[in-house]
PDB file of N, CA and C in Angstrom:
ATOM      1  N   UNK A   1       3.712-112.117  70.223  1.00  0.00           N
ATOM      2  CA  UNK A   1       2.817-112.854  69.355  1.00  0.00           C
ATOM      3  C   UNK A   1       3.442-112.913  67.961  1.00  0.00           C
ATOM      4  N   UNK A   2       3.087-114.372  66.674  1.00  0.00           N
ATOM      5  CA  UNK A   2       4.138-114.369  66.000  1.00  0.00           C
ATOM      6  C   UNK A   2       2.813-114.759  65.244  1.00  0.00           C
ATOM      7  N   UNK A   3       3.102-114.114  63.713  1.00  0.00           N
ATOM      8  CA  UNK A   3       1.893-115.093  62.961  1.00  0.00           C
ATOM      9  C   UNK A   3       2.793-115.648  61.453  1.00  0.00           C
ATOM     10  N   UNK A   4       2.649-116.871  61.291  1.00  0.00           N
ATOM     11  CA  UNK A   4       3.411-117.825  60.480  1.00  0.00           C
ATOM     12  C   UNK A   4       2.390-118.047  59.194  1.00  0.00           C
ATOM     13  N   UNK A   5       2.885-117.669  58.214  1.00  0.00           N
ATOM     14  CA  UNK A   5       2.361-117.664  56.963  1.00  0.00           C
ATOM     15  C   UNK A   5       3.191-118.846  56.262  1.00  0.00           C
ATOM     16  N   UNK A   6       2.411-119.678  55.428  1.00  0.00           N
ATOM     17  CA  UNK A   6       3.116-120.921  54.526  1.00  0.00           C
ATOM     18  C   UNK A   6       2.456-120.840  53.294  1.00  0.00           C
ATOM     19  N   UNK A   7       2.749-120.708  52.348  1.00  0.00           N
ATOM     20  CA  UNK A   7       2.033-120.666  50.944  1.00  0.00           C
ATOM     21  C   UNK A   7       2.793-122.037  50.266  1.00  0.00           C
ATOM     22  N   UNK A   8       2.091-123.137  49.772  1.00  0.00           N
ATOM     23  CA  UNK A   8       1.945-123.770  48.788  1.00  0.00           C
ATOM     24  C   UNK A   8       1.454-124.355  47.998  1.00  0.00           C
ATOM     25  N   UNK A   9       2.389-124.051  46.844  1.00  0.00           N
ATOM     26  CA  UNK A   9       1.958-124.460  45.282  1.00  0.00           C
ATOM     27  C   UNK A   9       1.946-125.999  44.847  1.00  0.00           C
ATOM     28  N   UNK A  10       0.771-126.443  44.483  1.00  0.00           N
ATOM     29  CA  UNK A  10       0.670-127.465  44.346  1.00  0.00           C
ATOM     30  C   UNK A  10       0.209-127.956  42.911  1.00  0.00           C
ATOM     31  N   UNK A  11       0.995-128.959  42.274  1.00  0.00           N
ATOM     32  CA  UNK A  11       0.084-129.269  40.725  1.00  0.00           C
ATOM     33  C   UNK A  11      -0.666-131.008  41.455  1.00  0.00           C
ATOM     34  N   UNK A  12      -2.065-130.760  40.586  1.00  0.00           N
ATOM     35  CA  UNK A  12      -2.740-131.734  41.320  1.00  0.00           C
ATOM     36  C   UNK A  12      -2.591-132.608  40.150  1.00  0.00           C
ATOM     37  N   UNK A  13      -2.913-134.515  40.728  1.00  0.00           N
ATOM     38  CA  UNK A  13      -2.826-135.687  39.814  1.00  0.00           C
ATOM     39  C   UNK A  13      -3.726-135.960  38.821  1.00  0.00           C
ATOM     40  N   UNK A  14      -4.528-136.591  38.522  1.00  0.00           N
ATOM     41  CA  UNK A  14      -5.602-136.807  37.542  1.00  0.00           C
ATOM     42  C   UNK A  14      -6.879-135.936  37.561  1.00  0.00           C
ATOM     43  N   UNK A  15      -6.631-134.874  37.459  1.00  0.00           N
ATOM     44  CA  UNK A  15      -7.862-134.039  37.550  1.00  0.00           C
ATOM     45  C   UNK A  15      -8.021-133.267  36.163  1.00  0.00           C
ATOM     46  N   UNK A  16      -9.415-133.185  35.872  1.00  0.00           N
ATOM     47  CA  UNK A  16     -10.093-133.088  34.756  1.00  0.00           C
ATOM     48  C   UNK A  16     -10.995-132.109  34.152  1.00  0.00           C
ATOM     49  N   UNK A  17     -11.375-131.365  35.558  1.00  0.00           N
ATOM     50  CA  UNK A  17     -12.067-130.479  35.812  1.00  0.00           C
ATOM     51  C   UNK A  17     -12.450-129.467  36.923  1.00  0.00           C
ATOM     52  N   UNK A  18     -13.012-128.240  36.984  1.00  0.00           N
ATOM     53  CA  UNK A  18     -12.854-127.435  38.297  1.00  0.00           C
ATOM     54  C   UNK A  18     -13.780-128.452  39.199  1.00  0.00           C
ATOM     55  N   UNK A  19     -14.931-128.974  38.946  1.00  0.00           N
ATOM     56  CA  UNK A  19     -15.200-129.841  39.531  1.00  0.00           C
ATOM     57  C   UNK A  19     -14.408-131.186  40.604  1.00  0.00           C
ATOM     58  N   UNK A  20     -13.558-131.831  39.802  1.00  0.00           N
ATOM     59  CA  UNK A  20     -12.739-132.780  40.149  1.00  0.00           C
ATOM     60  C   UNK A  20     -11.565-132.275  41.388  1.00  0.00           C
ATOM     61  N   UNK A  21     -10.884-131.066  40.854  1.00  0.00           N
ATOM     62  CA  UNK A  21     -10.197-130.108  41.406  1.00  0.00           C
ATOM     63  C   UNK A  21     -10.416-129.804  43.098  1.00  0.00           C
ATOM     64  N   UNK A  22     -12.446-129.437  43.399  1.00  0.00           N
ATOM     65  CA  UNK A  22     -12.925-129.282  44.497  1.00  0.00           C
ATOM     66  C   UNK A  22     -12.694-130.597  45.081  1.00  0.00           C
ATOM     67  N   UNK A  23     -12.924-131.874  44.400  1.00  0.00           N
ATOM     68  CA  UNK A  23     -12.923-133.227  45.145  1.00  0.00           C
ATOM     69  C   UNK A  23     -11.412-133.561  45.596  1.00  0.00           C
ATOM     70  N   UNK A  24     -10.657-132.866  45.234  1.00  0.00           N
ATOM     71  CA  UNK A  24      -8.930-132.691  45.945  1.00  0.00           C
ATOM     72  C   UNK A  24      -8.867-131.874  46.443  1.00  0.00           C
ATOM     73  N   UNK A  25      -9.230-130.953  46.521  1.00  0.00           N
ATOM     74  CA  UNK A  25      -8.391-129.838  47.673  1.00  0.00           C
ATOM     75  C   UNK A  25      -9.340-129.857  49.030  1.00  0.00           C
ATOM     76  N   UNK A  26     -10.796-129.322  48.576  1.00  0.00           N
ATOM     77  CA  UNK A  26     -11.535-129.583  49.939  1.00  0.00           C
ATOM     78  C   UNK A  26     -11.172-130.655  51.113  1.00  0.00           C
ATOM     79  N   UNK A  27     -11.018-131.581  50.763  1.00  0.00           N
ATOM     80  CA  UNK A  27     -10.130-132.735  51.782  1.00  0.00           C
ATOM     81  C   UNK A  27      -9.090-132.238  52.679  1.00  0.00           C
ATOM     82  N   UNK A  28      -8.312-132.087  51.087  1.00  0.00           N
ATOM     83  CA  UNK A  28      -6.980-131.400  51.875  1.00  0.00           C
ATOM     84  C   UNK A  28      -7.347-130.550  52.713  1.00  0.00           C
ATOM     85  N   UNK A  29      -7.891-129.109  52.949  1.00  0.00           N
ATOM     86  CA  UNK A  29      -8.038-128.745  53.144  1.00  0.00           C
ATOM     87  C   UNK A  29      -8.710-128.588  54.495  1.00  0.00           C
ATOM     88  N   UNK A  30      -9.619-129.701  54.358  1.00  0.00           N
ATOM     89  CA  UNK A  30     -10.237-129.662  56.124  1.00  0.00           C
ATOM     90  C   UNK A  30      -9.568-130.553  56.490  1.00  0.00           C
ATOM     91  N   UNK A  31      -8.639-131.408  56.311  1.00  0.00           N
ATOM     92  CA  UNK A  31      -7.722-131.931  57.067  1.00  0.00           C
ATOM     93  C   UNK A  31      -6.984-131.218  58.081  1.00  0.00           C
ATOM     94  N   UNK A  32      -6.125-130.477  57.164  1.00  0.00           N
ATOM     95  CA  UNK A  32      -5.194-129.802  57.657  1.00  0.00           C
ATOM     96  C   UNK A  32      -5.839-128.667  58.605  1.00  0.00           C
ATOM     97  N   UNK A  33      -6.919-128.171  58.237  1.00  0.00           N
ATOM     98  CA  UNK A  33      -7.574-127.539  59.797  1.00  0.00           C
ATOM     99  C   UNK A  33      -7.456-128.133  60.708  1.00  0.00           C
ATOM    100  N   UNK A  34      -8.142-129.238  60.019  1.00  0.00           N
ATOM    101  CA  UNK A  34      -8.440-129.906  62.047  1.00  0.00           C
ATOM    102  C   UNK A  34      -7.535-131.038  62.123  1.00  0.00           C
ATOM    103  N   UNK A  35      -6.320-131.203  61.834  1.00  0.00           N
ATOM    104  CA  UNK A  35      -5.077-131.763  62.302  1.00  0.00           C
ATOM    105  C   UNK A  35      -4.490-130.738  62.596  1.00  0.00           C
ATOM    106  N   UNK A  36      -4.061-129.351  62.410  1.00  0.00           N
ATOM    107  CA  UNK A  36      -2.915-128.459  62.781  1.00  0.00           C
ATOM    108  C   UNK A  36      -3.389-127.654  63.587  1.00  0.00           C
ATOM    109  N   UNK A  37      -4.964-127.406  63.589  1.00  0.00           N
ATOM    110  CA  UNK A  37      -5.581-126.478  64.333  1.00  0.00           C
ATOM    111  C   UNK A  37      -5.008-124.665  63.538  1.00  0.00           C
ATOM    112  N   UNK A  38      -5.401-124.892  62.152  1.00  0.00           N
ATOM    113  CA  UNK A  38      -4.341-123.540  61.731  1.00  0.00           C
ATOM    114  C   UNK A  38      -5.792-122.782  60.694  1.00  0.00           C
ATOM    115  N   UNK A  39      -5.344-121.652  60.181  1.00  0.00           N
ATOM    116  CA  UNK A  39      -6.271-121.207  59.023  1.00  0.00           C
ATOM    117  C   UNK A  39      -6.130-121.553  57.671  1.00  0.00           C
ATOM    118  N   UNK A  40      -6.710-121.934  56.720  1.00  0.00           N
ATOM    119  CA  UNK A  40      -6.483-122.702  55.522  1.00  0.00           C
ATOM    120  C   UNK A  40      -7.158-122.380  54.327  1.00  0.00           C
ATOM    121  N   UNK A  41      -6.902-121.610  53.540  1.00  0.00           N
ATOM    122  CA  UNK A  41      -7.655-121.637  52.135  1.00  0.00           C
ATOM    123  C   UNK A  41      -6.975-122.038  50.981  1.00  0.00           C
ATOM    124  N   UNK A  42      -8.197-121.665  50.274  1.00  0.00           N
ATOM    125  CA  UNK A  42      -7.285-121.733  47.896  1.00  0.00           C
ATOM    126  C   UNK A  42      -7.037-120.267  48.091  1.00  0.00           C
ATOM    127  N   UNK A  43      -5.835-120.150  47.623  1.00  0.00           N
ATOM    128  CA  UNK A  43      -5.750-118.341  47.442  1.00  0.00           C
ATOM    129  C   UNK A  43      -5.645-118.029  46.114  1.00  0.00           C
ATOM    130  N   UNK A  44      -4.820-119.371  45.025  1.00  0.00           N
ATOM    131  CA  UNK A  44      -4.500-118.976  43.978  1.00  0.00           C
ATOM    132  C   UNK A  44      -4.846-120.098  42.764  1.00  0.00           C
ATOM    133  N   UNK A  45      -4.873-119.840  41.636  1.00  0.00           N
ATOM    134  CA  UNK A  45      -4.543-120.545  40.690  1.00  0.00           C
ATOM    135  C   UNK A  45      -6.259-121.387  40.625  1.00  0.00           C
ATOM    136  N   UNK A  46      -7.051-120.112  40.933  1.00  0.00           N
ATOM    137  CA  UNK A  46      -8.441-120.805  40.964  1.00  0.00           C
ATOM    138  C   UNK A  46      -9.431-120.973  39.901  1.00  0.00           C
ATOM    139  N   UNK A  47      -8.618-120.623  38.833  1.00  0.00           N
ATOM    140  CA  UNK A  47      -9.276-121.172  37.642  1.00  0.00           C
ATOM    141  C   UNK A  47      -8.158-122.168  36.879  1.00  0.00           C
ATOM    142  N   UNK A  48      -7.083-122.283  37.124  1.00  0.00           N
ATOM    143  CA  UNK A  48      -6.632-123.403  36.774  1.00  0.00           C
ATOM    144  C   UNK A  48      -6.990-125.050  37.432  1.00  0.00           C
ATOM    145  N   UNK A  49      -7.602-125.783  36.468  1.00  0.00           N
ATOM    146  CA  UNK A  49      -7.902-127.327  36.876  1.00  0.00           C
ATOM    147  C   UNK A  49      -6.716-128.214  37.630  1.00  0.00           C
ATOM    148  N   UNK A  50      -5.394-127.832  37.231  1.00  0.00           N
ATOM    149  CA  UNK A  50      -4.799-129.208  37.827  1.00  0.00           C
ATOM    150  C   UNK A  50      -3.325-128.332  38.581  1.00  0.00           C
ATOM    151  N   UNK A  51      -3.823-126.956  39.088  1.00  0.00           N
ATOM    152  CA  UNK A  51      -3.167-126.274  40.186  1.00  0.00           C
ATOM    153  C   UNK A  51      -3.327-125.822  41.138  1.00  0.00           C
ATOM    154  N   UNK A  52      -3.232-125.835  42.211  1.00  0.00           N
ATOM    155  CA  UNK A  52      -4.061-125.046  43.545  1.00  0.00           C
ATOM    156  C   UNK A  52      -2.511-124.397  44.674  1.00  0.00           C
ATOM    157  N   UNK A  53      -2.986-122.705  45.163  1.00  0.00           N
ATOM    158  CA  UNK A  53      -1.838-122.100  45.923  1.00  0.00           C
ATOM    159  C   UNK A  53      -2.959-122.341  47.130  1.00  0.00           C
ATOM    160  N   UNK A  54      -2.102-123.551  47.692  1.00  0.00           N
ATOM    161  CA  UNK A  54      -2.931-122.958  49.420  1.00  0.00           C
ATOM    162  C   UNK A  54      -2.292-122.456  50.352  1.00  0.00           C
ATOM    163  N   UNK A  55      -2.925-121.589  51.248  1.00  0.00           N
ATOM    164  CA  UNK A  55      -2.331-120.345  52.226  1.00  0.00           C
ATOM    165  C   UNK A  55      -2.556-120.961  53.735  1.00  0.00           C
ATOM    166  N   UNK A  56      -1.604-120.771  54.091  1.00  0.00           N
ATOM    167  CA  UNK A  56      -1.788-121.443  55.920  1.00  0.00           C
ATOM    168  C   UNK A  56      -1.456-120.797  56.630  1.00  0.00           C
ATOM    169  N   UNK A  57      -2.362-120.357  57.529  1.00  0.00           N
ATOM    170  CA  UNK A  57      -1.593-118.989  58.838  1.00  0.00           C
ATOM    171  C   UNK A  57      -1.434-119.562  59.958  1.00  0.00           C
ATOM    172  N   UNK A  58      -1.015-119.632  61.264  1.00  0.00           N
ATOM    173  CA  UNK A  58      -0.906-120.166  62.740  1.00  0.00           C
ATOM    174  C   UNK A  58      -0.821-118.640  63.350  1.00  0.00           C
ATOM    175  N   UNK A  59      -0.816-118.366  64.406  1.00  0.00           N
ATOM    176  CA  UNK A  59      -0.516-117.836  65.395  1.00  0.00           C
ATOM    177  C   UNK A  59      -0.715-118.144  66.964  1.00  0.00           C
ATOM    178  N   UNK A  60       0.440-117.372  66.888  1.00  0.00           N
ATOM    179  CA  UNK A  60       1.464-118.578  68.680  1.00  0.00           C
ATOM    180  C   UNK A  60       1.861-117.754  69.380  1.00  0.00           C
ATOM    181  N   UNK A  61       2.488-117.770  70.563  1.00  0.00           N
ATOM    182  CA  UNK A  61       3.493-116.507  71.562  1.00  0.00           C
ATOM    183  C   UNK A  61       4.635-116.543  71.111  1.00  0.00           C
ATOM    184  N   UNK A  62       5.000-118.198  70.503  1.00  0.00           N
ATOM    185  CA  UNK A  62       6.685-118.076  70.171  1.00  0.00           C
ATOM    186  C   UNK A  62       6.776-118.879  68.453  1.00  0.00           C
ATOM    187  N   UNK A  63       8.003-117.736  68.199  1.00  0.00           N
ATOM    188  CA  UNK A  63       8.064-117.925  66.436  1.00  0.00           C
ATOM    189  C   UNK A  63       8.393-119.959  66.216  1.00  0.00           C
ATOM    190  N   UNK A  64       9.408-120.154  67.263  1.00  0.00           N
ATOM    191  CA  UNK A  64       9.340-121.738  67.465  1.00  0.00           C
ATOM    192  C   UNK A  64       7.932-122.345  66.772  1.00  0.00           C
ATOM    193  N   UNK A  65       7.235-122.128  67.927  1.00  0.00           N
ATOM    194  CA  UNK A  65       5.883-123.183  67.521  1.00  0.00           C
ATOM    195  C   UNK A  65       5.271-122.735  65.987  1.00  0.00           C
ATOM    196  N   UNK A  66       5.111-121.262  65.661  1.00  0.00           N
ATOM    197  CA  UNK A  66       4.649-121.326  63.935  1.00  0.00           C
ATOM    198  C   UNK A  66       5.349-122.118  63.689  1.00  0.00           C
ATOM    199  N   UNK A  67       6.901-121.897  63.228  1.00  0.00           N
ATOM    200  CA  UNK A  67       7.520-122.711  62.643  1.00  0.00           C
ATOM    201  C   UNK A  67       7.503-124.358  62.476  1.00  0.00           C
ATOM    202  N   UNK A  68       7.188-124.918  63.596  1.00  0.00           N
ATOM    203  CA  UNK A  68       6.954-126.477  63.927  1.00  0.00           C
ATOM    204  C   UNK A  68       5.581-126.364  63.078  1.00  0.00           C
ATOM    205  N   UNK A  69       4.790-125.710  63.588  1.00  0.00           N
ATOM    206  CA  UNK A  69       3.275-126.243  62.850  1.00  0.00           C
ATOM    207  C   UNK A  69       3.230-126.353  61.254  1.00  0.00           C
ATOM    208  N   UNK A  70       3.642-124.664  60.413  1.00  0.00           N
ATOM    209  CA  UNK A  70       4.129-124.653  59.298  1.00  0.00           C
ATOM    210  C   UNK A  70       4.697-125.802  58.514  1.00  0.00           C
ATOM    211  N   UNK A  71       5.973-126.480  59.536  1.00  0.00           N
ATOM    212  CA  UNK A  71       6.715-127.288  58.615  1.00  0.00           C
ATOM    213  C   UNK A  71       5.795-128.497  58.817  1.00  0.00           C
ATOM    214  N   UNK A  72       5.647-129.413  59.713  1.00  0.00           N
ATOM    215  CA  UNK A  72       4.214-130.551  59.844  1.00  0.00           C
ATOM    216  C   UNK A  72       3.189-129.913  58.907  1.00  0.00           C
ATOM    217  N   UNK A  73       2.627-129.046  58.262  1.00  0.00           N
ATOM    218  CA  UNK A  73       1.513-128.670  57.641  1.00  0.00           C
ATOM    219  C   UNK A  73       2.299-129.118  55.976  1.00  0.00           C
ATOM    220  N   UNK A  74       3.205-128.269  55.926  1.00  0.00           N
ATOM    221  CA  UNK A  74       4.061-128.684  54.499  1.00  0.00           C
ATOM    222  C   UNK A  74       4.332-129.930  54.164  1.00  0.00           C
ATOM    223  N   UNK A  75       5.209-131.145  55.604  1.00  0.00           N
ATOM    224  CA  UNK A  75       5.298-132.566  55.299  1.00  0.00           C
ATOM    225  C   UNK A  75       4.349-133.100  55.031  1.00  0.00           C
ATOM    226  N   UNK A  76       3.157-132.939  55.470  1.00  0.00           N
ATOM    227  CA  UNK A  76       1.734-133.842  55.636  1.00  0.00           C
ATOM    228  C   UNK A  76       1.263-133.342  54.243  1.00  0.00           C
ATOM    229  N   UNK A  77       1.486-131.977  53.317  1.00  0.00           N
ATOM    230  CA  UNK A  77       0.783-132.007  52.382  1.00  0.00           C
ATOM    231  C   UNK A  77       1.866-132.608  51.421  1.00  0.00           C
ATOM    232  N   UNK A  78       3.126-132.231  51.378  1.00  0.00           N
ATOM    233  CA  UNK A  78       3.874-133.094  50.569  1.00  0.00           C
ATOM    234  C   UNK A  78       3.730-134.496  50.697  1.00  0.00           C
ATOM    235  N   UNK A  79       3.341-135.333  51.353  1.00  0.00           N
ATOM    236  CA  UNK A  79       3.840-136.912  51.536  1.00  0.00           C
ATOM    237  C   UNK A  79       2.112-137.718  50.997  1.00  0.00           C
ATOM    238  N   UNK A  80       1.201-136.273  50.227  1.00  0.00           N
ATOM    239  CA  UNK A  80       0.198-137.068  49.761  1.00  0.00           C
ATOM    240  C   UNK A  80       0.319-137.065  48.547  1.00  0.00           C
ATOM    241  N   UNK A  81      -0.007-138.503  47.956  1.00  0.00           N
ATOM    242  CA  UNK A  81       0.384-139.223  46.891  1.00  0.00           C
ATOM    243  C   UNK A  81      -0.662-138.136  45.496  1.00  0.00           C
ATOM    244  N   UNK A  82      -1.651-137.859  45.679  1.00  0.00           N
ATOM    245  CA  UNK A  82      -2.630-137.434  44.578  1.00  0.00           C
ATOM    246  C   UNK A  82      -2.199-135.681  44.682  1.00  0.00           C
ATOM    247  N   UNK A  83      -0.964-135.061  45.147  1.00  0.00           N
ATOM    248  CA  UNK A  83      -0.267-133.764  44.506  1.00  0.00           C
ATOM    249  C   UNK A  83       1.016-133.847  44.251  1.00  0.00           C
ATOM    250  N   UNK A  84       1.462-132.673  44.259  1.00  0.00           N
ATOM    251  CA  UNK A  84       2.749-132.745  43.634  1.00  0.00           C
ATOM    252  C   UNK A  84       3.244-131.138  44.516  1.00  0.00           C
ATOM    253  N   UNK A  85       3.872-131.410  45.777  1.00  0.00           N
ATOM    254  CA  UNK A  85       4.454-129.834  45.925  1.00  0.00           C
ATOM    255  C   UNK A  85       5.586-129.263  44.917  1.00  0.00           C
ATOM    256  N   UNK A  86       4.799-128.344  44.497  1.00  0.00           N
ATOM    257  CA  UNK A  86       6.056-127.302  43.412  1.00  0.00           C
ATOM    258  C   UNK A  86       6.613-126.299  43.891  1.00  0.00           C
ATOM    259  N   UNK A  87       6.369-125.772  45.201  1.00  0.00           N
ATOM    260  CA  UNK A  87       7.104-124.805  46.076  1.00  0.00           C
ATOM    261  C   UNK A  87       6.212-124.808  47.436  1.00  0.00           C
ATOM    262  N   UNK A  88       6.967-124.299  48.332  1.00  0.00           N
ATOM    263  CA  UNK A  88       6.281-123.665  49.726  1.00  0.00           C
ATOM    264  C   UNK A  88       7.384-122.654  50.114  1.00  0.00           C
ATOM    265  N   UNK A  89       6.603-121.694  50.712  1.00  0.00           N
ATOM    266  CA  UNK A  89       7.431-120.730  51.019  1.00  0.00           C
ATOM    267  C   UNK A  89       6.624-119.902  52.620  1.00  0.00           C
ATOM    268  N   UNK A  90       7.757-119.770  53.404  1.00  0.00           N
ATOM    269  CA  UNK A  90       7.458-119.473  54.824  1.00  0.00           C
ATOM    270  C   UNK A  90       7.425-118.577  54.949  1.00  0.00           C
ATOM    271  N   UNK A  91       6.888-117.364  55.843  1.00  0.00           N
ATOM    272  CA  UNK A  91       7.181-115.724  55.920  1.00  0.00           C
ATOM    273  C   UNK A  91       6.637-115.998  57.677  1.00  0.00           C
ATOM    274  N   UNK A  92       7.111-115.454  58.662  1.00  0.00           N
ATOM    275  CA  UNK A  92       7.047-115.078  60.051  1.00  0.00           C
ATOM    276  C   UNK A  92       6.914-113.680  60.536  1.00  0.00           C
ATOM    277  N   UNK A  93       5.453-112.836  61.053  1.00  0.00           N
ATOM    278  CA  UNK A  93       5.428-111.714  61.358  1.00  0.00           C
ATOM    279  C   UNK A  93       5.595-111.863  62.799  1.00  0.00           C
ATOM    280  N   UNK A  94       6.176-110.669  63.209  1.00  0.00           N
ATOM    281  CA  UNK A  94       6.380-110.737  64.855  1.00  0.00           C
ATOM    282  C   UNK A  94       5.739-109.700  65.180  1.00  0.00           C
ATOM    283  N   UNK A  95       5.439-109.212  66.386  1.00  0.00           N
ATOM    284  CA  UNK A  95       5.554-108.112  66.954  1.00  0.00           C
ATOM    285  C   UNK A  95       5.854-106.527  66.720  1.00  0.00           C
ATOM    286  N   UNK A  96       7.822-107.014  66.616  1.00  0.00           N
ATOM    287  CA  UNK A  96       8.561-105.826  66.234  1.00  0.00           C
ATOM    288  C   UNK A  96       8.353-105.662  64.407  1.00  0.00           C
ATOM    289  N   UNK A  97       7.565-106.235  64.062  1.00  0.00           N
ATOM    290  CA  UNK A  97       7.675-106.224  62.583  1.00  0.00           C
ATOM    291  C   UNK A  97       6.573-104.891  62.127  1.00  0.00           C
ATOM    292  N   UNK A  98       5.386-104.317  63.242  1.00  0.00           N
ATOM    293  CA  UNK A  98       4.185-104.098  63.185  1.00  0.00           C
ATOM    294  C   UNK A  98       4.732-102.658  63.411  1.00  0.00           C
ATOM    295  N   UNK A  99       6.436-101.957  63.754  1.00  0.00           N
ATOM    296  CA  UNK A  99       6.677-100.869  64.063  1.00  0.00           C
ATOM    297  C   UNK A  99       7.730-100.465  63.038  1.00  0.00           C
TER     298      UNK A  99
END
């Protein structure tokens, strides 16, 4: 069993307020649930207005498939026009990692 962690940092487009902020990420956010079938929150940067760290977990039998889901989770949030990815970063726990 493999569990695939993706963290990214995102600066968001015309946003104005923590208010405005919720009307961008929440989207994002249940998108990418129920397109990747994965776990999804804000982890960071939650009082900043026009930044959001979102956290994405999968778990699979083989490190392969995190990896595929991870990277489709990263393209699909990079290729939307109203953010800006400023990093993502991958981490893969296995098994032998737990000894």
């Amino acid at each position: 069993m493999f569990t695939g962690i993706l963290t990214l940092d995102l600066r968001l487009g015309d946003v104005h307020s923590l208010k405005e902020k919720r009307g961008v990420v929440r989207p994002i956010l249940a998108e990418v649930r129920r397109r990747f079938e994965v776990a999804v929150a804000e982890v960071g940067h939650l009082d900043l207005h026009r930044r959001s760290l979102i956290g994405v977990a999968v778990i699979a039998a083989d490190a392969a498939h995190c990896r595929h889901v991870l990277e489709a989770c990263e393209r699909w949030v990079a290729d939307r026009p109203d953010v800006e990815l400023l990093s993502a970063h991958q981490r893969l726990v296995g098994e032998e990692d737990d000894e």
